[in-house]
Protein backbone atom coordinates (compact mmCIF):
# COMPACT_ATOMS: atom_id res chain seq x y z
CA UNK A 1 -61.38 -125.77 7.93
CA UNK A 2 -64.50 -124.87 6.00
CA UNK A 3 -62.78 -126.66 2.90
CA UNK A 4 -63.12 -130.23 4.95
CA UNK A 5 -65.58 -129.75 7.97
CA UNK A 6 -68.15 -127.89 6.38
CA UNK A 7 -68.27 -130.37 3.44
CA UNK A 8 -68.20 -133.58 5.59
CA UNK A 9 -70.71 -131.86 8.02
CA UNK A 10 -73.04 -130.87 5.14
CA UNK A 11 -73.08 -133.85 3.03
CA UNK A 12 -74.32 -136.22 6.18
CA UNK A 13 -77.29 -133.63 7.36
CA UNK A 14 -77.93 -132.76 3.88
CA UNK A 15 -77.84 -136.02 2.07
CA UNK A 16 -77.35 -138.45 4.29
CA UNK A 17 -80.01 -137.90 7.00
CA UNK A 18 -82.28 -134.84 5.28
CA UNK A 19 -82.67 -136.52 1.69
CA UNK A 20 -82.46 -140.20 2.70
CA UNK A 21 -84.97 -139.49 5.17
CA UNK A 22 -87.20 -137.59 2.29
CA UNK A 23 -86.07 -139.88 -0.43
CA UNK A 24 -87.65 -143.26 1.88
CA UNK A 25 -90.62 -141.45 2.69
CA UNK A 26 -91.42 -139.30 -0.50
CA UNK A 27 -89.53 -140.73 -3.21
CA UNK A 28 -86.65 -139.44 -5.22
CA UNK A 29 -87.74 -136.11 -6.70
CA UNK A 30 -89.37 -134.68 -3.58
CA UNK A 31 -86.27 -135.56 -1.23
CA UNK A 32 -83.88 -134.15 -3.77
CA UNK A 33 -85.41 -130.70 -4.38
CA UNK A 34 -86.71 -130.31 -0.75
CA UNK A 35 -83.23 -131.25 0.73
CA UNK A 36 -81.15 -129.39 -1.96
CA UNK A 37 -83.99 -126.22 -0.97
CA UNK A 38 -83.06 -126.41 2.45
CA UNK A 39 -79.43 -126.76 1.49
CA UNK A 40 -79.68 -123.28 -0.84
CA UNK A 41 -81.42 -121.62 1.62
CA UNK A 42 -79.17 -123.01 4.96
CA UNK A 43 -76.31 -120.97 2.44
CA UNK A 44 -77.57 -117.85 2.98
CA UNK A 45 -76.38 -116.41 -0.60
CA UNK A 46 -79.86 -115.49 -2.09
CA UNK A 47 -78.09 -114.11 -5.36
CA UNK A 48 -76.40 -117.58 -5.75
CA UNK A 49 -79.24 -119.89 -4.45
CA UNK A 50 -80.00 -121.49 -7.47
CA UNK A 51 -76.44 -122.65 -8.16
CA UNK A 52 -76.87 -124.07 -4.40
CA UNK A 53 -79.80 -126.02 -5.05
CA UNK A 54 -78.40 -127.16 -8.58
CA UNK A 55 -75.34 -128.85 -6.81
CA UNK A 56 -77.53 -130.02 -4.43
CA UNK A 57 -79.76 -131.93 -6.59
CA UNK A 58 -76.54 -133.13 -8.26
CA UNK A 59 -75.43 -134.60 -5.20
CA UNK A 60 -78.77 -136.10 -4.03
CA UNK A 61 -78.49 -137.80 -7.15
CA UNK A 62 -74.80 -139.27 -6.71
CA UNK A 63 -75.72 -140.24 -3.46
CA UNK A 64 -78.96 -142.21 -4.46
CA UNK A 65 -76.81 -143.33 -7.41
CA UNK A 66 -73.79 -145.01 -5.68
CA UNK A 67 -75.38 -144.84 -2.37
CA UNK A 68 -71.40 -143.91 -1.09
CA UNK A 69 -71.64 -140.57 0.85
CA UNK A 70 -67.54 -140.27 0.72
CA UNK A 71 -68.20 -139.19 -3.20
CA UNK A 72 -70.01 -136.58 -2.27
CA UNK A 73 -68.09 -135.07 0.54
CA UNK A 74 -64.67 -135.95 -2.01
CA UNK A 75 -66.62 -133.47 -4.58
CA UNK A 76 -68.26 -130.76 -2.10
CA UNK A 77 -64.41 -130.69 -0.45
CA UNK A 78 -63.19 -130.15 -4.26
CA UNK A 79 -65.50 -127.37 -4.90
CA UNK A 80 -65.15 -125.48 -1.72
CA UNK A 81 -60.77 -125.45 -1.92
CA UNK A 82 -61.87 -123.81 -5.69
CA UNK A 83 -64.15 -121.24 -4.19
CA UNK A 84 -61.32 -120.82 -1.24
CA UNK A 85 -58.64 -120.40 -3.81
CA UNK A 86 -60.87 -118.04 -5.86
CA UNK A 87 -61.57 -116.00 -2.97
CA UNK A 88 -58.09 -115.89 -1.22
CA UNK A 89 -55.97 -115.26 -4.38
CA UNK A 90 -58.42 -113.45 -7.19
CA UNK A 91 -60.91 -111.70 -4.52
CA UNK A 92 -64.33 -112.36 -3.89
């Protein structure tokens, strides 16, 4: 469930409504590392927070790029089922 819900779920608050809302009002840069920020932080991994806000200004940048949210929830689905795999069959 986390694999698909989580990653549709995130991707719309996340990019869809936090940096499109950020990226109208502030411009590119300050929506993308405020909403990838909030995104690391909504994670609650500290040790792994900047590899959450990395991916997240990755994504704020597909999404400004093709302006198609299904490309990033396609790619946030792909990298959860790794981190699912990775957990389930090699251990966390």
């Amino acid at each position: 469930m986390s694999v698909i819900f989580s990653s549709v779920n995130e991707e719309i608050v996340y990019r869809k409504v936090i940096f499109g809302y950020l990226d109208k009002k502030f411009g590119f840069w300050a929506g993308a590392v405020l909403s990838s920020l909030i995104f690391a932080l909504s994670h609650y991994n500290y040790a792994g927070w900047i590899g959450f806000l990395t991916i997240g200004l990755v994504w704020c940048w597909a999404y400004k790029r093709t302006e198609n949210i299904a490309i990033n929830i396609l790619s946030h689905m792909a990298l959860n089922l790794i981190f699912f795999i990775k957990i389930t069959f090699m251990g966390g």
